[in-house]
N, C-alpha and C. Protein backbone atom coordinates (compact mmCIF):
# COMPACT_ATOMS: atom_id res chain seq x y z
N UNK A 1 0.85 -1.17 0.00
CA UNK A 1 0.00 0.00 0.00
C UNK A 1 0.90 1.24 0.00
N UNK A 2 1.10 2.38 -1.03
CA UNK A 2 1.92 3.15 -1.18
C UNK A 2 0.59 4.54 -0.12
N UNK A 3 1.58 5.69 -0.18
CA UNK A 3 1.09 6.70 0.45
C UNK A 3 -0.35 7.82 -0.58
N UNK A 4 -0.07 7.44 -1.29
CA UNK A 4 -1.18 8.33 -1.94
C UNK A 4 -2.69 7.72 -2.18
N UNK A 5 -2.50 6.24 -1.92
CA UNK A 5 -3.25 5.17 -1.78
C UNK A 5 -4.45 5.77 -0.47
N UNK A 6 -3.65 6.17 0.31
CA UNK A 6 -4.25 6.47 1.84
C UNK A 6 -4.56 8.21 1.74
N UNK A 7 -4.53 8.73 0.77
CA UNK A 7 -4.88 10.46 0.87
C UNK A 7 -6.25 10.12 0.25
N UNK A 8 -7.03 10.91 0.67
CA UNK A 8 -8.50 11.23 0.45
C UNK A 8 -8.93 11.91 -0.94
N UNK A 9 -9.64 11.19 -1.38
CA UNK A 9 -10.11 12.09 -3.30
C UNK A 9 -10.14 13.13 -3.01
N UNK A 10 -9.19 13.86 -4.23
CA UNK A 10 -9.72 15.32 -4.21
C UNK A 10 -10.12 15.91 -5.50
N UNK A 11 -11.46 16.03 -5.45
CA UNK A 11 -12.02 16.29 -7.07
C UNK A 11 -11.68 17.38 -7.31
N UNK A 12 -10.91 18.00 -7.00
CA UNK A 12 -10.25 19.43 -7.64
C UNK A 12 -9.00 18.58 -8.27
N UNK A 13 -8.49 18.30 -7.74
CA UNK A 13 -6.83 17.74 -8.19
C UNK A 13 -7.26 16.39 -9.32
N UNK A 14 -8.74 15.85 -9.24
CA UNK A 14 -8.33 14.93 -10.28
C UNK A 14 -8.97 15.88 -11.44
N UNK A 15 -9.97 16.82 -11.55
CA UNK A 15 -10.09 17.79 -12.22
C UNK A 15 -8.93 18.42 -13.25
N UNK A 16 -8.23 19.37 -12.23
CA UNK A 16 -6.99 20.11 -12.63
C UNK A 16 -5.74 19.33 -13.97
N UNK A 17 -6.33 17.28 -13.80
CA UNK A 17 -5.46 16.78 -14.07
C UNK A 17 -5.73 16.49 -15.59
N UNK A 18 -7.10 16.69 -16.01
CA UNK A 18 -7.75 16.45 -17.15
C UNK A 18 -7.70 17.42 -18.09
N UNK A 19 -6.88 16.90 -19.33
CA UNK A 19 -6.20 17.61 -20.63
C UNK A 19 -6.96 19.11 -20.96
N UNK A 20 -8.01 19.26 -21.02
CA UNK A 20 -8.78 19.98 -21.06
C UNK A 20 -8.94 21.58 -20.48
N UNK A 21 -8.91 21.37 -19.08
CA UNK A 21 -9.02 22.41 -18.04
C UNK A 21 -7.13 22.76 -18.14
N UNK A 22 -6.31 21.62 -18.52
CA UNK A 22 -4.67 22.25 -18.36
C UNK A 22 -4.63 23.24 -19.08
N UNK A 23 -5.01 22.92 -20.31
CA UNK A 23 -5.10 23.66 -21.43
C UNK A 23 -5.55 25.06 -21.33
N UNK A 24 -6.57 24.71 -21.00
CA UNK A 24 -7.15 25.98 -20.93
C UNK A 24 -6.82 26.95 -19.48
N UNK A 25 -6.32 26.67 -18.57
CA UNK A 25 -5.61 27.05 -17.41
C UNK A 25 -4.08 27.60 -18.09
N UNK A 26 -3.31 26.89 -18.95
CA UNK A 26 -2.23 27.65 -19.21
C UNK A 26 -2.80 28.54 -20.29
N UNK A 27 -3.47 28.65 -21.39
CA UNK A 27 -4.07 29.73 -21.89
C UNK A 27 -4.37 31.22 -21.11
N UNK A 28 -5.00 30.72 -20.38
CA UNK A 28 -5.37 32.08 -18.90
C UNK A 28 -4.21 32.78 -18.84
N UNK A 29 -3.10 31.71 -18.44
CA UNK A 29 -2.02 32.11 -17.48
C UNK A 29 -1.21 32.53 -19.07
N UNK A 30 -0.82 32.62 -19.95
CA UNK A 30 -0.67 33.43 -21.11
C UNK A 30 -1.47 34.44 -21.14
N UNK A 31 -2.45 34.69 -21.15
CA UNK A 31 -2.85 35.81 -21.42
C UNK A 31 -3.37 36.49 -20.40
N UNK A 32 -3.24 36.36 -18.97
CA UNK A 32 -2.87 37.59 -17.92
C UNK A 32 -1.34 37.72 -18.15
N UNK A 33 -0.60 36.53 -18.61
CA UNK A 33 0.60 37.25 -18.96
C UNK A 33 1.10 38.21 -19.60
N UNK A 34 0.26 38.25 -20.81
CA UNK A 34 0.48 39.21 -21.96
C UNK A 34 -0.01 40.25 -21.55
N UNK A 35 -0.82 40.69 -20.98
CA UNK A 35 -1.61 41.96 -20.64
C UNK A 35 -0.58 42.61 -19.85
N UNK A 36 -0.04 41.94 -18.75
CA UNK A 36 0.59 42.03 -17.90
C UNK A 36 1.76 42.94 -18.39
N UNK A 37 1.85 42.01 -19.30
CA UNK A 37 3.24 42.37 -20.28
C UNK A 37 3.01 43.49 -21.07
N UNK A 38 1.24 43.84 -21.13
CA UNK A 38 1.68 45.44 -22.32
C UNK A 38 1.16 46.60 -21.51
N UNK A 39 0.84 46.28 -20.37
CA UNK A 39 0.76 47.42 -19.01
C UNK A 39 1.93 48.19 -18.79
N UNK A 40 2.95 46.92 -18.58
CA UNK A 40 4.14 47.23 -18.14
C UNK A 40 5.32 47.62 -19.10
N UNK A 41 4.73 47.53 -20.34
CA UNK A 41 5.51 48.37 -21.41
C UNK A 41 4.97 49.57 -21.61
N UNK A 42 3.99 49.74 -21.45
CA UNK A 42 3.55 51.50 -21.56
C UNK A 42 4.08 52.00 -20.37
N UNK A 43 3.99 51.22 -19.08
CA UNK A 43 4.71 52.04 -17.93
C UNK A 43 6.03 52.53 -17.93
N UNK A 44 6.68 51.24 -18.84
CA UNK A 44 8.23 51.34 -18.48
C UNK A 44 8.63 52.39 -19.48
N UNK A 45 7.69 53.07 -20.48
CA UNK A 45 8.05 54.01 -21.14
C UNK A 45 7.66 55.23 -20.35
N UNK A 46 6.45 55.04 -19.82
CA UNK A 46 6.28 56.94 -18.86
C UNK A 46 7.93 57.00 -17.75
N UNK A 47 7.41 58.10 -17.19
CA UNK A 47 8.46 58.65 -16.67
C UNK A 47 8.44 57.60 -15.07
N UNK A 48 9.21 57.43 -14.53
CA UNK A 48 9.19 56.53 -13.21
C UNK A 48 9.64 55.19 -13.62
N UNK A 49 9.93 54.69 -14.25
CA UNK A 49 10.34 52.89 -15.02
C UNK A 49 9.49 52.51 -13.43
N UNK A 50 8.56 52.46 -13.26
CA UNK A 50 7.79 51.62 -12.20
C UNK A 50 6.91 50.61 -13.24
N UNK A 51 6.72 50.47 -14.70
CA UNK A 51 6.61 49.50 -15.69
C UNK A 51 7.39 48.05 -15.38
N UNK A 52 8.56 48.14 -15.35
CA UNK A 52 9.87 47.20 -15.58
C UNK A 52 8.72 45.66 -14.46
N UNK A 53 8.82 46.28 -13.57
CA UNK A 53 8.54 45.03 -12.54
C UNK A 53 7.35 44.41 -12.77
N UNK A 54 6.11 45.13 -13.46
CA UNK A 54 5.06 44.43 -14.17
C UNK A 54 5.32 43.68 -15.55
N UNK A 55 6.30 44.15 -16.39
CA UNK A 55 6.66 43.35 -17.41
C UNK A 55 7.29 42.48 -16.76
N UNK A 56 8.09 42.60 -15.67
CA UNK A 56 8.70 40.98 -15.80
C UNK A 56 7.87 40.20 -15.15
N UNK A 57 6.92 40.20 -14.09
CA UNK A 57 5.56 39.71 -13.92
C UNK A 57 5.13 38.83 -14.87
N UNK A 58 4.56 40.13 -15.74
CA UNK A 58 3.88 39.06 -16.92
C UNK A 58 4.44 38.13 -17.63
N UNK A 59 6.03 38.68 -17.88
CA UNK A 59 6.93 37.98 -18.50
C UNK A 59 7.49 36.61 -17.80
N UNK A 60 7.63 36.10 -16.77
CA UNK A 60 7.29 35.42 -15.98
C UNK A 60 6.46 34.37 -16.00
N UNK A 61 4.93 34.90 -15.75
CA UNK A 61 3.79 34.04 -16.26
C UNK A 61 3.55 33.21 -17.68
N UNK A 62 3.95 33.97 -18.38
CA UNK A 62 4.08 33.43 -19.52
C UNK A 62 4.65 32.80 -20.23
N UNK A 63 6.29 32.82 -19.42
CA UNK A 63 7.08 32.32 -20.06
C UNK A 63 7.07 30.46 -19.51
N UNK A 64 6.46 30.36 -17.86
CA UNK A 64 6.28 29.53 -17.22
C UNK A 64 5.11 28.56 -17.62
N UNK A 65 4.08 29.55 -18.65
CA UNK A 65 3.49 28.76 -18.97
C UNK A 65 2.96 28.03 -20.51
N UNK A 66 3.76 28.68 -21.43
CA UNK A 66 4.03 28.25 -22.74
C UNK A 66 5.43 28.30 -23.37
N UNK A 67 5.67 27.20 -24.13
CA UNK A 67 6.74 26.80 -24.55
C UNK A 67 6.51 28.25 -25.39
N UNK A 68 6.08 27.72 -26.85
CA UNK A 68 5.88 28.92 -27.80
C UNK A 68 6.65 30.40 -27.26
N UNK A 69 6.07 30.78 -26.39
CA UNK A 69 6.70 32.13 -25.73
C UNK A 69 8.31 31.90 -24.98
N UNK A 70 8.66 30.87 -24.48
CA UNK A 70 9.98 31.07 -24.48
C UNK A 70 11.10 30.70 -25.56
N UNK A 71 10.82 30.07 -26.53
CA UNK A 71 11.15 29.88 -27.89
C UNK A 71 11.12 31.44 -28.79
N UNK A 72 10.37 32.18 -28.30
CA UNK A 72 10.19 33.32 -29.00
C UNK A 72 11.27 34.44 -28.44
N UNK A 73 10.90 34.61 -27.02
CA UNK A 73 11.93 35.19 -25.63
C UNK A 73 13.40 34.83 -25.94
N UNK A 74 13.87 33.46 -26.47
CA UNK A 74 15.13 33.06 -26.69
C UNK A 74 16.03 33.63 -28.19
N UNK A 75 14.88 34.10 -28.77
CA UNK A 75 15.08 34.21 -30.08
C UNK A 75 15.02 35.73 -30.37
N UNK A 76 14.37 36.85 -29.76
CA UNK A 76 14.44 38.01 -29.49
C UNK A 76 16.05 38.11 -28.60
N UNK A 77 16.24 37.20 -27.40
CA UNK A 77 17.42 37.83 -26.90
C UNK A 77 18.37 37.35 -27.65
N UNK A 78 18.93 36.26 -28.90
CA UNK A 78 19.72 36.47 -29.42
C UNK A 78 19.95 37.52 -30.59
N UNK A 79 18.40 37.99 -30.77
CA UNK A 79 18.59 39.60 -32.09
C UNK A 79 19.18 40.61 -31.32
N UNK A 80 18.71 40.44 -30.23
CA UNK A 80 18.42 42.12 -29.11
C UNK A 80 19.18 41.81 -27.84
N UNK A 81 20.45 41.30 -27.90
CA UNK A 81 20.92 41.16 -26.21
C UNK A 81 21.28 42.53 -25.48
N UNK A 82 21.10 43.64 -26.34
CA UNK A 82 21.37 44.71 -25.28
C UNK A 82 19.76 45.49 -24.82
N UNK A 83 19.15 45.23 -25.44
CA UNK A 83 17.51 45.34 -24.81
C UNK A 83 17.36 44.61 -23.96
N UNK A 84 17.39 43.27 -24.24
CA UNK A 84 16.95 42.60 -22.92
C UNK A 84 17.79 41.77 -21.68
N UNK A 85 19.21 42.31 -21.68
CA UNK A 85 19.55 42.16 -20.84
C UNK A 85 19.49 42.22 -19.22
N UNK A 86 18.69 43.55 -19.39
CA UNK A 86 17.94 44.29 -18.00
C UNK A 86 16.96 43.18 -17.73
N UNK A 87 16.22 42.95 -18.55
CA UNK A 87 15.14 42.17 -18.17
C UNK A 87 15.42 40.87 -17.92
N UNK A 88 16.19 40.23 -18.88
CA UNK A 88 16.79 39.30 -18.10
C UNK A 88 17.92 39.08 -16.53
N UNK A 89 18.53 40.20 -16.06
CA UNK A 89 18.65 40.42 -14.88
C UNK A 89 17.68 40.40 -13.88
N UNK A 90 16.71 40.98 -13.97
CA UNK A 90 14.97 40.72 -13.14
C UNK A 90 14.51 39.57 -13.43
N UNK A 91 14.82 38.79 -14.28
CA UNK A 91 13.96 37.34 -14.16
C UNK A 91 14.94 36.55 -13.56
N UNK A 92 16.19 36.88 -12.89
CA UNK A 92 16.42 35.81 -12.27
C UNK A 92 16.19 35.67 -11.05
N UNK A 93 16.72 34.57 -9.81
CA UNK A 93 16.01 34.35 -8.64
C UNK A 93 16.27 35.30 -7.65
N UNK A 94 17.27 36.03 -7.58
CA UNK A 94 17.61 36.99 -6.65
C UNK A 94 17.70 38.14 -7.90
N UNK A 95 16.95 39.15 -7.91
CA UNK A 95 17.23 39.96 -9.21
C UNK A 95 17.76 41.57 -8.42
N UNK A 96 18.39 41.66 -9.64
CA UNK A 96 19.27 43.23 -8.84
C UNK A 96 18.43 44.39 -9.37
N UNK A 97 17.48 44.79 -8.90
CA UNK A 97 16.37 45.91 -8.93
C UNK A 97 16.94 47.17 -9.06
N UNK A 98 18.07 47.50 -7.78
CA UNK A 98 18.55 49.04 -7.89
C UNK A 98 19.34 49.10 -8.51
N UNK A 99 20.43 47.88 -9.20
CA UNK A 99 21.17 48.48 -10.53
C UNK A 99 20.89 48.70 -11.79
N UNK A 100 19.75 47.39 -11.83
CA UNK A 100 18.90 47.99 -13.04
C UNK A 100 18.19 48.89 -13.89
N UNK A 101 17.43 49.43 -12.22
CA UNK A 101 16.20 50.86 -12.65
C UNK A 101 17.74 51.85 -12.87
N UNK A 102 18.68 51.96 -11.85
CA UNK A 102 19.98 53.01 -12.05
C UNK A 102 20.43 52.79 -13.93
N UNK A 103 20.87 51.75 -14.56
CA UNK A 103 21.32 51.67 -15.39
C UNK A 103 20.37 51.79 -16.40
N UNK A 104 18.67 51.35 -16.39
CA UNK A 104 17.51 51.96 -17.34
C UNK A 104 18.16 53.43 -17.05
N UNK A 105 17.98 54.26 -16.15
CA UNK A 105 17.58 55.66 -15.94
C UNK A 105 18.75 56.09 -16.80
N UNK A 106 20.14 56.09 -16.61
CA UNK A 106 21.38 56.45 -17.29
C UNK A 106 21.23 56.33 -18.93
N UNK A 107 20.53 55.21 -19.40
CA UNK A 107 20.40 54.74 -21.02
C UNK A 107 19.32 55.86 -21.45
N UNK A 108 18.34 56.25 -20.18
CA UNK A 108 17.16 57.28 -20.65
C UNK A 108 17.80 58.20 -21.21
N UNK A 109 18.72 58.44 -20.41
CA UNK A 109 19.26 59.88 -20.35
C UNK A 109 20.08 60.25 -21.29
N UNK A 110 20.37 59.42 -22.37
CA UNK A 110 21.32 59.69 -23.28
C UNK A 110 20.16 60.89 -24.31
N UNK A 111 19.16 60.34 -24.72
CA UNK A 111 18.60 61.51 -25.66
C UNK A 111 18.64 62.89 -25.08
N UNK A 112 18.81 62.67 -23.96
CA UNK A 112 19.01 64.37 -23.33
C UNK A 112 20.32 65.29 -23.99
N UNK A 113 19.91 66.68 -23.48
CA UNK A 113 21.41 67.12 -24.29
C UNK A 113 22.39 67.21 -22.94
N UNK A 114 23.89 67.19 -23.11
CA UNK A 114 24.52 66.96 -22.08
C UNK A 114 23.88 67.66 -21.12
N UNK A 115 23.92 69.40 -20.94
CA UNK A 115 24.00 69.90 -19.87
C UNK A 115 22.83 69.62 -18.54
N UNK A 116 21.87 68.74 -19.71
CA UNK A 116 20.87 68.19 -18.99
C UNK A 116 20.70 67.14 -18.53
N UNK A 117 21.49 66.24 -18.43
CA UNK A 117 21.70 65.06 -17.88
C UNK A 117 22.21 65.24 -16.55
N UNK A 118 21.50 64.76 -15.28
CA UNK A 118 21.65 65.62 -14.08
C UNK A 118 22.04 63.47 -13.03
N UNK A 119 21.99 62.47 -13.96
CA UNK A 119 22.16 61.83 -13.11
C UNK A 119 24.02 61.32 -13.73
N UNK A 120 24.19 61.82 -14.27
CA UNK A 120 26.30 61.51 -14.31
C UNK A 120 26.45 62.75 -13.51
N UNK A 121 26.47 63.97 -13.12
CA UNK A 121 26.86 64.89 -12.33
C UNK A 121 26.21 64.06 -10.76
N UNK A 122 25.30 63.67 -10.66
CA UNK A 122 24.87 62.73 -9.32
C UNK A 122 26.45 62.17 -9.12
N UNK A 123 26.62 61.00 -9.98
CA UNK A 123 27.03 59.66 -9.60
C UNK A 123 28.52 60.24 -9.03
N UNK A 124 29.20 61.21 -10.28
CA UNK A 124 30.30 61.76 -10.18
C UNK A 124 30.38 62.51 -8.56
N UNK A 125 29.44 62.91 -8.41
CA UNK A 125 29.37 64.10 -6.94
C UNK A 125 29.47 62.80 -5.87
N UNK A 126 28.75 61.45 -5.95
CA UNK A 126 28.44 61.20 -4.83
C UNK A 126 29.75 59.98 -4.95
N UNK A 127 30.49 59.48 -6.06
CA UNK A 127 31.71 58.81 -5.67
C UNK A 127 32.68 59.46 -5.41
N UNK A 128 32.96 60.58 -5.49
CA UNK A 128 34.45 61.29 -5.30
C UNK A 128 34.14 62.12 -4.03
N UNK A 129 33.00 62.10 -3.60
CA UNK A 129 32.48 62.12 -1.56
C UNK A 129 32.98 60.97 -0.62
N UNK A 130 32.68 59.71 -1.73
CA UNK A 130 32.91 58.43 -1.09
C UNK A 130 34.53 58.22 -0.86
N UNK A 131 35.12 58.58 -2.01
CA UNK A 131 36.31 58.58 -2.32
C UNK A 131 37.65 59.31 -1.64
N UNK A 132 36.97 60.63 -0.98
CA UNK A 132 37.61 61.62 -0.57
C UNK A 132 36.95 60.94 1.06
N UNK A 133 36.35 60.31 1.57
CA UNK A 133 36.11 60.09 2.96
C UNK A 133 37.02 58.55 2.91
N UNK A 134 37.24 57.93 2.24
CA UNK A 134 37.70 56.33 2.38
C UNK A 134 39.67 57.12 2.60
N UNK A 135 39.87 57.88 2.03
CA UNK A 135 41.47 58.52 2.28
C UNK A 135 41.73 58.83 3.76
């Protein structure tokens, strides 16, 4: 008599298990992904990149739940590895959030004209503080 022998029916779980409802359960989970995913591209274009963390959300969901979409994901990051490098930094398991949004914000800032670019006069001001206190 093995152990699952002795667990109690559960008509949800033999449900969940039938070709049908999978199907259509990873469908769902694609397409709150995708939505997910074009929320967070209009965000990550307004001002605040508070977008980024809903695209990788969706991006996430989706990728977890159809092949198709990571076959596609694999094939965009070998056209585009300097686009989606960021994003692939956030999809991993410990993801580095504040170097990322820092290094989005710096790439923003290039269409600016120099004298307006106010986060390299930051970085410059606040390492050569660091720099001049570590002496």
């Amino acid at each position: 008599m093995s152990v699952t022998s002795l667990r109690p029916f559960n008509p949800l779980r033999a449900a969940s298990n039938h070709p049908v409802l999978r199907r259509l359960g990873r469908g769902l989970a694609v397409g709150v992904g995708g939505v997910l995913m074009v929320i967070g591209g209009i965000g990550a274009v307004l001002p605040g990149h508070l977008g980024a963390p809903v695209l990788v959300v969706g991006l996430v969901i989706s990728l977890r739940a159809s092949f198709r979409a990571r076959r596609q994901f694999i094939d965009l990051q070998r056209r585009h590895p300097k686009v989606l490098f960021p994003i692939r930094r956030l999809l991993r398991r410990e993801p580095e959030i504040a170097p990322v949004a820092w290094q989005t914000f710096l790439r923003s800032e290039r269409i600016l004209p120099r004298r307006l670019r106010i986060a390299v006069r930051l970085r410059h001001r606040f390492f050569r503080r660091r720099a001049a206190l570590a002496t």
